[in-house]
Every structure is written in structure tokens, then in C-alpha cells.
PDB file of N, CA and C in Angstrom:
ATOM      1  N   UNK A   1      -0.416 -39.239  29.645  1.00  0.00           N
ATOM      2  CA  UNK A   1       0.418 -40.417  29.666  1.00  0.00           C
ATOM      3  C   UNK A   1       0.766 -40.745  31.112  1.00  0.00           C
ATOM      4  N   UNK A   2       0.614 -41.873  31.332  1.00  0.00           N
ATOM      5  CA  UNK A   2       1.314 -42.431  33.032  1.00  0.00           C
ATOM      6  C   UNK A   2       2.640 -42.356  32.620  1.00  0.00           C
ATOM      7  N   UNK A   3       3.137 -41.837  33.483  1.00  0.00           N
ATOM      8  CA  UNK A   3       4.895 -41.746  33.684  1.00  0.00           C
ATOM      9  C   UNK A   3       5.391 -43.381  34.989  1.00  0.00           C
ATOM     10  N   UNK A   4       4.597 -43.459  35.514  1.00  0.00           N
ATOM     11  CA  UNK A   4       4.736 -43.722  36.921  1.00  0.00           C
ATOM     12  C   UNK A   4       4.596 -45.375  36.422  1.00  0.00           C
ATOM     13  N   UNK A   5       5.197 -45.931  35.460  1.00  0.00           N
ATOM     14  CA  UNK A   5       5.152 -47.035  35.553  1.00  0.00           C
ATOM     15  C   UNK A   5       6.523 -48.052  35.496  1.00  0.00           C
ATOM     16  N   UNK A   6       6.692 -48.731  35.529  1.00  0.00           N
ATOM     17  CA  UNK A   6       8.225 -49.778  35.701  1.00  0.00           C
ATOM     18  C   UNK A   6       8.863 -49.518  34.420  1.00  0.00           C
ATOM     19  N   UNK A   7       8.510 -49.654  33.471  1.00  0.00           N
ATOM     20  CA  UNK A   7       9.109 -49.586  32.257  1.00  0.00           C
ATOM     21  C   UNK A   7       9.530 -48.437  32.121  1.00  0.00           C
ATOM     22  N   UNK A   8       8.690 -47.638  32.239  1.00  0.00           N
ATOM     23  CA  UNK A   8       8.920 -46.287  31.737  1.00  0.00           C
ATOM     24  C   UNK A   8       9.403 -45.445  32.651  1.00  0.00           C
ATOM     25  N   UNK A   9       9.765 -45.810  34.287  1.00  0.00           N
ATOM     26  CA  UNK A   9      10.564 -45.555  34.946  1.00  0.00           C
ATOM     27  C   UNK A   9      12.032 -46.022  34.457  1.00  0.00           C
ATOM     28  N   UNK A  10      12.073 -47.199  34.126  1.00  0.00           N
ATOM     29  CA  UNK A  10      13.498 -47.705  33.645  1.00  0.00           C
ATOM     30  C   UNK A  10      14.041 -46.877  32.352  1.00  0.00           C
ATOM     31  N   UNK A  11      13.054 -46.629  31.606  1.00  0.00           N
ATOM     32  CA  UNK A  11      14.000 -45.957  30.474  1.00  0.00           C
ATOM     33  C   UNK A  11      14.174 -44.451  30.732  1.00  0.00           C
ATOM     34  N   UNK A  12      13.247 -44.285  32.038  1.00  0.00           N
ATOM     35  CA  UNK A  12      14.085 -42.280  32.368  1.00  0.00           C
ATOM     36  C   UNK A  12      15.671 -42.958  32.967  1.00  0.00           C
ATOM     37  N   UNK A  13      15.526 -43.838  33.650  1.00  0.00           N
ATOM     38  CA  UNK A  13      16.875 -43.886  34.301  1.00  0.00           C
ATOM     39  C   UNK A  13      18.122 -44.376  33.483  1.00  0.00           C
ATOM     40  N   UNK A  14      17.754 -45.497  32.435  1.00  0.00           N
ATOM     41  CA  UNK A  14      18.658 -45.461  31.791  1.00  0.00           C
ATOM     42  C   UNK A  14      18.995 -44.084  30.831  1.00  0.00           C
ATOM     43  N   UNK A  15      18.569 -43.197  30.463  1.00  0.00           N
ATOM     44  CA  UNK A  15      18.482 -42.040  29.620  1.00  0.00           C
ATOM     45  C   UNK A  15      19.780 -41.104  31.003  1.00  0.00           C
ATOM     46  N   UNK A  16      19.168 -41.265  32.194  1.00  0.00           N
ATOM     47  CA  UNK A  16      19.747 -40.525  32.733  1.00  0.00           C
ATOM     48  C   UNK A  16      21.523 -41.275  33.379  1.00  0.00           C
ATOM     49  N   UNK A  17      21.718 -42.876  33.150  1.00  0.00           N
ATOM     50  CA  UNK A  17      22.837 -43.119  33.134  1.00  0.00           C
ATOM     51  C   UNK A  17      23.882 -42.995  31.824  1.00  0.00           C
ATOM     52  N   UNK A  18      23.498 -42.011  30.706  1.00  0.00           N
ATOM     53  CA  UNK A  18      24.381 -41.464  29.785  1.00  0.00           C
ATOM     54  C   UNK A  18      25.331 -40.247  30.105  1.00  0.00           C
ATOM     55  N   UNK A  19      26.477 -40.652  29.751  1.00  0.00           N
ATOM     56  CA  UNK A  19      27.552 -39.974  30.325  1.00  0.00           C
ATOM     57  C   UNK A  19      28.859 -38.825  29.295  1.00  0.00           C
ATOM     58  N   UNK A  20      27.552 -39.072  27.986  1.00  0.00           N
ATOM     59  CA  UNK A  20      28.963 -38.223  26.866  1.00  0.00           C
ATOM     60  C   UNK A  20      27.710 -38.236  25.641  1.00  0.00           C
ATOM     61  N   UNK A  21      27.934 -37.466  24.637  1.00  0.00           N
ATOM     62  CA  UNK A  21      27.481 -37.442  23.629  1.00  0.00           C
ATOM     63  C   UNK A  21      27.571 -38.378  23.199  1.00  0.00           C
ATOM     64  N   UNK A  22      28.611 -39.223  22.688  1.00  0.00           N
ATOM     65  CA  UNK A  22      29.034 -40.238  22.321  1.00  0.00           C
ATOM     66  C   UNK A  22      27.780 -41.532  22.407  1.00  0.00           C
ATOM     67  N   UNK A  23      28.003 -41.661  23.736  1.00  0.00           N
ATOM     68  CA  UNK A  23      27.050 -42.928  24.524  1.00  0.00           C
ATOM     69  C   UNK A  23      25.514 -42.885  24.087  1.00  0.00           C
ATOM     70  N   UNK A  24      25.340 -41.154  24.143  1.00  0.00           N
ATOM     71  CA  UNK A  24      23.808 -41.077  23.760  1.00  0.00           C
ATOM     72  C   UNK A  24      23.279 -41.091  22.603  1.00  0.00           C
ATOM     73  N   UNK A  25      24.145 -41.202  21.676  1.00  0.00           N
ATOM     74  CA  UNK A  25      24.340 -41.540  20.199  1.00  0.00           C
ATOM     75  C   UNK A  25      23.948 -43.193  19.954  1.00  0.00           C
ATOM     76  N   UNK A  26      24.811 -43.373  20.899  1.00  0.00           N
ATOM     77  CA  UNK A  26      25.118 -45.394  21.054  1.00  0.00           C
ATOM     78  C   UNK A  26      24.001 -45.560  21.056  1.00  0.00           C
ATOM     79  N   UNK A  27      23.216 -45.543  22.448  1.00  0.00           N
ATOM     80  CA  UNK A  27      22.089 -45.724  23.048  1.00  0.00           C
ATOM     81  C   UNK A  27      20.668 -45.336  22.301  1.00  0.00           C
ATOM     82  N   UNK A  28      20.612 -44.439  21.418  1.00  0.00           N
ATOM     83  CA  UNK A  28      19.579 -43.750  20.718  1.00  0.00           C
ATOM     84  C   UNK A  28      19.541 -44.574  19.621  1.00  0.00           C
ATOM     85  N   UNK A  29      20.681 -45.058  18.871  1.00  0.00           N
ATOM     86  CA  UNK A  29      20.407 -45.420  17.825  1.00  0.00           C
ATOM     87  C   UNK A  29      20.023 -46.495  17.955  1.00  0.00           C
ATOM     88  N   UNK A  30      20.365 -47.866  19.374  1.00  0.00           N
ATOM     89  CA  UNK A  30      20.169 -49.008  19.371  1.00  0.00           C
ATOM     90  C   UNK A  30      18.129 -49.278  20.212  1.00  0.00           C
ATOM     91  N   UNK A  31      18.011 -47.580  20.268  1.00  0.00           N
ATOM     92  CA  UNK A  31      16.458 -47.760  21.047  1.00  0.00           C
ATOM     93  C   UNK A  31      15.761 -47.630  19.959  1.00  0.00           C
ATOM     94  N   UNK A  32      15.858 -46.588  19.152  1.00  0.00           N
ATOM     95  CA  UNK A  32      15.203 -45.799  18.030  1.00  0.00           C
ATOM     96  C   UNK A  32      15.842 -46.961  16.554  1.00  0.00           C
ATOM     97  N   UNK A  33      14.628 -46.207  15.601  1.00  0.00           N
ATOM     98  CA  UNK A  33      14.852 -46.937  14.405  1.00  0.00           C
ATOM     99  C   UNK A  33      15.228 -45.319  13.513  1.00  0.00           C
ATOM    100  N   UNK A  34      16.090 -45.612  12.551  1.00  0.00           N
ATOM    101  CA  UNK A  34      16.470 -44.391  11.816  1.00  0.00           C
ATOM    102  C   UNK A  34      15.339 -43.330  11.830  1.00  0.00           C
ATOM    103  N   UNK A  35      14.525 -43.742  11.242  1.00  0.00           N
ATOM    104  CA  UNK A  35      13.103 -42.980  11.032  1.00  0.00           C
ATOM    105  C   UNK A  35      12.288 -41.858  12.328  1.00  0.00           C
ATOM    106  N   UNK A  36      12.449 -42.302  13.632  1.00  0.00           N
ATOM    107  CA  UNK A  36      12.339 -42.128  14.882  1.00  0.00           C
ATOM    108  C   UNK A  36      13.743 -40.998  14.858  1.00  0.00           C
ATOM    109  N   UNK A  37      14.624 -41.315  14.754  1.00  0.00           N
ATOM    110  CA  UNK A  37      15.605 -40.638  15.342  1.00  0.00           C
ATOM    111  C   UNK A  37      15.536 -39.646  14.302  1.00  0.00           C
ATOM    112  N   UNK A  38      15.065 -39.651  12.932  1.00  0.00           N
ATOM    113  CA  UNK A  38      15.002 -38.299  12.275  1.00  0.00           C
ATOM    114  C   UNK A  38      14.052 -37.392  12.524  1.00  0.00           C
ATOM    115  N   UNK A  39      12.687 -38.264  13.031  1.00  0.00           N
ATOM    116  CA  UNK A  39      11.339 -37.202  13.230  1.00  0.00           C
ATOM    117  C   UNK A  39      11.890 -36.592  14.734  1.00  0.00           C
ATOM    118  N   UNK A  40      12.589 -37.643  15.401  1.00  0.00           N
ATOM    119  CA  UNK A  40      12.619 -36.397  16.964  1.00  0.00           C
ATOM    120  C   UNK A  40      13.919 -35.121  16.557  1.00  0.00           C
ATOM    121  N   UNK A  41      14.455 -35.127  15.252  1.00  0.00           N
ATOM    122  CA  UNK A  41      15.838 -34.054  15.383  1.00  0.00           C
ATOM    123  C   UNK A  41      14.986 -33.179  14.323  1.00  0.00           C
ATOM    124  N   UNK A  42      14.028 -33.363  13.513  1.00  0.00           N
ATOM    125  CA  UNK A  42      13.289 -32.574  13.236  1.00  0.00           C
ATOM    126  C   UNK A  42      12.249 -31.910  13.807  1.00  0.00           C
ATOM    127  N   UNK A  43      11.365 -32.267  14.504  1.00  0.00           N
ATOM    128  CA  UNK A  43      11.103 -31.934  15.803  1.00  0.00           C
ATOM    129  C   UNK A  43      11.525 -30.843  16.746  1.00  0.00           C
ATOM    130  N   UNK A  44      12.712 -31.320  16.717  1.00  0.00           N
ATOM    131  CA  UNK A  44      13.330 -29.971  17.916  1.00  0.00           C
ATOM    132  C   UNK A  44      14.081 -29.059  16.755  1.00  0.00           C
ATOM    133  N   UNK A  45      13.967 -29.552  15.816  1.00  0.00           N
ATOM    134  CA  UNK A  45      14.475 -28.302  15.142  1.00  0.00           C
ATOM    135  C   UNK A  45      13.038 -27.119  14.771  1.00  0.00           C
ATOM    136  N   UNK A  46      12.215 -27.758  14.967  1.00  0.00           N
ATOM    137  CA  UNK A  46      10.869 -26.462  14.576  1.00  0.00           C
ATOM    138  C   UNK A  46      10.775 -26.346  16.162  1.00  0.00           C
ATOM    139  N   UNK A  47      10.855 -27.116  17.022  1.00  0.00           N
ATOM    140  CA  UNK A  47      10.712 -26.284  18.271  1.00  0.00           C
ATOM    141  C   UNK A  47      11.993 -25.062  18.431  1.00  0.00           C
ATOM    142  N   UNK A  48      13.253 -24.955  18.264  1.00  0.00           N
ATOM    143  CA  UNK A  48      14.139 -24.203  18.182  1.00  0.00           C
ATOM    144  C   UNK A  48      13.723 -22.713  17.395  1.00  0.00           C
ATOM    145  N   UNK A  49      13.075 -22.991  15.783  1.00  0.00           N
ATOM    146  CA  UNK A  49      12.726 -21.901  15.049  1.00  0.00           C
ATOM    147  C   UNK A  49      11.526 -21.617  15.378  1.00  0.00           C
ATOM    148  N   UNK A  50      10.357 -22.209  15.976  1.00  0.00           N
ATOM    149  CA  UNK A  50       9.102 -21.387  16.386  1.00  0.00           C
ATOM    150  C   UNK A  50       9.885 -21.128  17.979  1.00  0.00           C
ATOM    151  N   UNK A  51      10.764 -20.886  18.234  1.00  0.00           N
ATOM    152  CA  UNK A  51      11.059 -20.240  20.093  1.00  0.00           C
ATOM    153  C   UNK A  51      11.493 -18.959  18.913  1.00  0.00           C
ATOM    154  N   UNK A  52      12.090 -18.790  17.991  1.00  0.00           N
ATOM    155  CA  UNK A  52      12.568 -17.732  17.155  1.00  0.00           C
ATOM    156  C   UNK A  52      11.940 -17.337  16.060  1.00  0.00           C
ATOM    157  N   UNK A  53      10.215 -17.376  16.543  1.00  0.00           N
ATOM    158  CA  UNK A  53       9.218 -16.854  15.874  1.00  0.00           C
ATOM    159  C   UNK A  53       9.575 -16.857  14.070  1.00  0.00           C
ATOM    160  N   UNK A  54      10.263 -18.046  13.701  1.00  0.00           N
ATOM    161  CA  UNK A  54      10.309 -18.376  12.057  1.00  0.00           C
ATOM    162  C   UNK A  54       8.371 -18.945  11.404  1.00  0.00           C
ATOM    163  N   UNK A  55       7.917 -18.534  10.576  1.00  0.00           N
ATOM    164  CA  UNK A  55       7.228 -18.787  10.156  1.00  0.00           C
ATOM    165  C   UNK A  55       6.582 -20.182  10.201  1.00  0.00           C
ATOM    166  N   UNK A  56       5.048 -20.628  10.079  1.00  0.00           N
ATOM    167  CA  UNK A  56       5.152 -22.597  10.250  1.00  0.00           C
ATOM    168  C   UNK A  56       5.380 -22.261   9.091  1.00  0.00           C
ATOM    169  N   UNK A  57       5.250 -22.002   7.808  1.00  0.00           N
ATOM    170  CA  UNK A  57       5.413 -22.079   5.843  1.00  0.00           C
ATOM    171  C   UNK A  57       7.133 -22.724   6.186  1.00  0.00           C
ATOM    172  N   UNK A  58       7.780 -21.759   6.620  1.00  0.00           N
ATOM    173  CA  UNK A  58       9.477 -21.518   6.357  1.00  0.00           C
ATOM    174  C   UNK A  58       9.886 -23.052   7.010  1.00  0.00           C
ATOM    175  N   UNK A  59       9.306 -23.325   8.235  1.00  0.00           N
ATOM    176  CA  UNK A  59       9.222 -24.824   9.234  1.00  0.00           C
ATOM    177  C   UNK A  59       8.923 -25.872   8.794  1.00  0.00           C
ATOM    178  N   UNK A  60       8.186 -25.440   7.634  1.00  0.00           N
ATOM    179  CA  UNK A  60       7.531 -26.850   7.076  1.00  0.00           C
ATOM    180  C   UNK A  60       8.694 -27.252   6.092  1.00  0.00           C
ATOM    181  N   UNK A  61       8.795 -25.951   5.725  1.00  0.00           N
ATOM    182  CA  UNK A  61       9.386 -26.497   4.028  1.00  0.00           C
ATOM    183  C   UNK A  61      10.915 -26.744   4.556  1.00  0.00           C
ATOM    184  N   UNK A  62      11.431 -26.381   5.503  1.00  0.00           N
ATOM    185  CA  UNK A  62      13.066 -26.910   6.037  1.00  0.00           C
ATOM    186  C   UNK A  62      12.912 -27.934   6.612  1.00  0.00           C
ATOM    187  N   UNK A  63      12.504 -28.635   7.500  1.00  0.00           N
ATOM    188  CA  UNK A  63      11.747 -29.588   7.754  1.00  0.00           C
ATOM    189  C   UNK A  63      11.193 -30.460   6.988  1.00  0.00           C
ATOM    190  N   UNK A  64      10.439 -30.457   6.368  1.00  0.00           N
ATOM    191  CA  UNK A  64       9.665 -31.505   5.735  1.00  0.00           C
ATOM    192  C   UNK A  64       8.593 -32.086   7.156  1.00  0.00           C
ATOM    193  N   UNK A  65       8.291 -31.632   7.563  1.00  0.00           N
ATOM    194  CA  UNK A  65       7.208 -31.774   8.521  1.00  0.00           C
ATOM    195  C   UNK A  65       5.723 -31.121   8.406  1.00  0.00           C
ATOM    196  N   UNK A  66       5.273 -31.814   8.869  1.00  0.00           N
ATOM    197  CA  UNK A  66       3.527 -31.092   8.074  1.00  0.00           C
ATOM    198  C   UNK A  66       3.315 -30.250   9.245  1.00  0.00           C
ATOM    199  N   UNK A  67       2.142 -29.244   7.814  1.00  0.00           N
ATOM    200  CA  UNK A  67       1.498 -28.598   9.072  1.00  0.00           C
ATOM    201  C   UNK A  67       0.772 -29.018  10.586  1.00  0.00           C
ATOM    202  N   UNK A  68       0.095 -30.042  10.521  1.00  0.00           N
ATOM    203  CA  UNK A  68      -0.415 -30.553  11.535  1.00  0.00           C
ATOM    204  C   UNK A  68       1.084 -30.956  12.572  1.00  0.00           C
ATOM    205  N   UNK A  69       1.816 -31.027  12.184  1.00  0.00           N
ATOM    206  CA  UNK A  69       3.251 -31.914  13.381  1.00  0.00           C
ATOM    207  C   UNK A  69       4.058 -30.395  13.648  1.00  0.00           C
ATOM    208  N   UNK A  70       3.724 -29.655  12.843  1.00  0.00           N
ATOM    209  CA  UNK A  70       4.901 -28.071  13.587  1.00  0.00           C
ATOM    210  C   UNK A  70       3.335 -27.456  14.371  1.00  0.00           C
ATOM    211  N   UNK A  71       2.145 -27.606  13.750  1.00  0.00           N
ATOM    212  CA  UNK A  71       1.206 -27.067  14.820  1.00  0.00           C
ATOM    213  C   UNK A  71       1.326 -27.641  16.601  1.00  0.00           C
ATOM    214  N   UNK A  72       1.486 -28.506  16.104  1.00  0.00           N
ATOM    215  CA  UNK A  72       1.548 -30.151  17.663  1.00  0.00           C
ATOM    216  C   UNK A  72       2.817 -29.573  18.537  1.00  0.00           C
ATOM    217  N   UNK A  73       4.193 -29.293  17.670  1.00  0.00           N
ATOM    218  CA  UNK A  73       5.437 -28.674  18.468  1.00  0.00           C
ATOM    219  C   UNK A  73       4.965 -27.800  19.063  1.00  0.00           C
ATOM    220  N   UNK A  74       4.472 -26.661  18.597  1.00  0.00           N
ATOM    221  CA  UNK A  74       4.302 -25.195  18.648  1.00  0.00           C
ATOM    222  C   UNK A  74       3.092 -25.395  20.100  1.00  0.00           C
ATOM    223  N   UNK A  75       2.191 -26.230  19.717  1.00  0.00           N
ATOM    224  CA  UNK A  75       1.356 -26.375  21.072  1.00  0.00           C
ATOM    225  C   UNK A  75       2.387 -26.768  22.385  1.00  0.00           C
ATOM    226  N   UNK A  76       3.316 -27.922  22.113  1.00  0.00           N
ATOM    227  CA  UNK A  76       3.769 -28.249  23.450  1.00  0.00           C
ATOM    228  C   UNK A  76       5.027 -27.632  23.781  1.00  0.00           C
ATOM    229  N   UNK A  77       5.204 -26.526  23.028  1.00  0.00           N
ATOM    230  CA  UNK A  77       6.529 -25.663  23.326  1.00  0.00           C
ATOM    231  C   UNK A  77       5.578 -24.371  24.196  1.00  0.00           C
ATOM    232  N   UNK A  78       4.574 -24.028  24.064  1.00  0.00           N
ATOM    233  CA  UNK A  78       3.455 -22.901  24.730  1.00  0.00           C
ATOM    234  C   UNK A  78       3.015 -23.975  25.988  1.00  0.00           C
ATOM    235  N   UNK A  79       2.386 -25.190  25.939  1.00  0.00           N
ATOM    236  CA  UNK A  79       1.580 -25.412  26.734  1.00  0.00           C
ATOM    237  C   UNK A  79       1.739 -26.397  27.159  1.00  0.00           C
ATOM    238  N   UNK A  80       2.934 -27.306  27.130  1.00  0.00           N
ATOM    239  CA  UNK A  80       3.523 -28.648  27.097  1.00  0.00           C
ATOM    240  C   UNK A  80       3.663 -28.461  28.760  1.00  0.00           C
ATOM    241  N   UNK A  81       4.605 -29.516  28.701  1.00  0.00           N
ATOM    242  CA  UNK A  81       5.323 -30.053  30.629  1.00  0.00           C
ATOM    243  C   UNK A  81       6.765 -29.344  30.314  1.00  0.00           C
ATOM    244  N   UNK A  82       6.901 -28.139  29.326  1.00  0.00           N
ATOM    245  CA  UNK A  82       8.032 -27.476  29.441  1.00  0.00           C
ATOM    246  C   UNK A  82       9.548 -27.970  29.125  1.00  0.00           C
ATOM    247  N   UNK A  83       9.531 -29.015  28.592  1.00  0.00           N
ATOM    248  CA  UNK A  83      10.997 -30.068  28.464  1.00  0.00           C
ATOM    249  C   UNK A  83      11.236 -28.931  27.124  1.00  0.00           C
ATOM    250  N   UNK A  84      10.635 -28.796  25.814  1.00  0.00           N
ATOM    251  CA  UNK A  84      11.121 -28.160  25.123  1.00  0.00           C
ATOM    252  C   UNK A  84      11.939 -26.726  25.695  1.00  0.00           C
ATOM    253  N   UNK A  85      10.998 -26.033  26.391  1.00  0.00           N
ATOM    254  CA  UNK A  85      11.562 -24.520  27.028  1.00  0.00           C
ATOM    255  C   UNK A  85      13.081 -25.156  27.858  1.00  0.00           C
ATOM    256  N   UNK A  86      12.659 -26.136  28.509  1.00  0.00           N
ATOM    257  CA  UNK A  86      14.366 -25.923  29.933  1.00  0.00           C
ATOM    258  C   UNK A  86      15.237 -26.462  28.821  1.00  0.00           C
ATOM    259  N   UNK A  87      15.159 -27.437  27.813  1.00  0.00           N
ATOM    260  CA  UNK A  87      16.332 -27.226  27.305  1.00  0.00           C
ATOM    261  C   UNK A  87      16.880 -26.531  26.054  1.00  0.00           C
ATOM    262  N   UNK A  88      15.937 -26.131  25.358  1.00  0.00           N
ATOM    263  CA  UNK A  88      16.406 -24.563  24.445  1.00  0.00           C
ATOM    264  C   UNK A  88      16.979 -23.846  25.595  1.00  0.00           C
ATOM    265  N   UNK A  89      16.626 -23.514  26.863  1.00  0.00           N
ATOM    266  CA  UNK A  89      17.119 -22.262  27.734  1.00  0.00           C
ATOM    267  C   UNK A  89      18.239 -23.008  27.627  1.00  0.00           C
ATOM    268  N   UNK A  90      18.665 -24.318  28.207  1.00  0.00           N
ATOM    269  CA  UNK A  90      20.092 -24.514  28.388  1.00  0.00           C
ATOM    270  C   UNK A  90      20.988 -24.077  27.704  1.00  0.00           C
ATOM    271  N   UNK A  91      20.418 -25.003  26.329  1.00  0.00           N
ATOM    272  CA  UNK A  91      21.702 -24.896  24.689  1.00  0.00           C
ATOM    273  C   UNK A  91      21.398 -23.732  24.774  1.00  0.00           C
ATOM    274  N   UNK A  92      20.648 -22.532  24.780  1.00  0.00           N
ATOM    275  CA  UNK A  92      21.271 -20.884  24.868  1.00  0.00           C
ATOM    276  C   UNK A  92      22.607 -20.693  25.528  1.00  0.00           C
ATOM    277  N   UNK A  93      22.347 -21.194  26.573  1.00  0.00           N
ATOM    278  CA  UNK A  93      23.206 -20.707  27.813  1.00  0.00           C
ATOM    279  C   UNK A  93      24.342 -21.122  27.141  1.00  0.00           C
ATOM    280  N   UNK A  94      24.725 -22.404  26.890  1.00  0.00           N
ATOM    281  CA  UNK A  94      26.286 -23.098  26.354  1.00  0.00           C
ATOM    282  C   UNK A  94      26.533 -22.721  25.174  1.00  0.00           C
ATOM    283  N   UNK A  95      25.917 -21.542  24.519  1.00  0.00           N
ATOM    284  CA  UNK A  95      26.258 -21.316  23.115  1.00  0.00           C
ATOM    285  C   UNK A  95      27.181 -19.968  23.065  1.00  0.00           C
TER     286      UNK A  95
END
């Protein structure tokens, strides 16, 4: 994916002028459509349980995510640009 373009420079920066849970709630829901905002919190929820070696069977079926989409996490939590790893490490840290 090009990162390096106007648009998609603008929406790292607006992402990065959020200032509270609150706001990023605001902001998510008015970017995203319900549907979007459920596949990305499911999403990081099988990235969370494959960092805690849970089964894909156990991932799928809490989830409701297919095998092919917890295989896809599981690849870019090993071999990704690492966004999954730095912020599981964080929410460790604040827990």
C-alpha cells in the first residue's frame, strides 16, 4: 500500500489529532460504518488471543470470523509492519 499520499497522509493526522477515548469513538463512528467498526474490534480481538496462543477453532467460534480472516491476523501479527505487536505491548503495560 502507498502510505505517502495526501489523503492518506491526512487521515494519519487527523487519527493522530484525537485527544480522549471519547473523541475517538466520535470520530470512528462518523468515518466507519457499523459493520467496519465491528470487523476491526473483532480483529484485534483474535490478534490479542493468537499473541496468547488460543486456538484459530476457539477464534473463530468467539469471533465469528473465518478461518481465512484469523489466518490473515495471525500472518500480520508474525510478519506485518508490527502495529498489532507495539500496541498489545502497550495495553499490557497499562493493564
Amino acid at each position: 500500500m502507498q502510505w505517502n499520499t495526501e489523503d492518506k497522509r491526512a487521515l494519519l493526522q487527523a487519527f493522530m489529532c484525537v485527544r480522549s477515548v471519547d473523541e475517538l469513538r466520535r470520530f470512528l463512528r462518523d468515518l466507519c460504518t457499523e459493520g467496519e467498526i465491528e470487523e476491526f474490534a473483532k480483529r484485534f480481538s483474535a490478534a490479542k488471543m493468537l499473541q496468547q496462543k488460543v486456538p484459530y477453532s476457539s477464534i473463530e467460534r468467539q469471533t465469528g470470523l473465518s478461518s481465512t480472516t484469523v489466518a490473515r491476523v495471525a500472518r500480520w501479527l508474525q510478519k506485518g509492519a508490527g502495529g498489532y505487536r507495539l500496541v498489545l505491548g502497550r495495553l499490557k503495560k497499562t493493564l
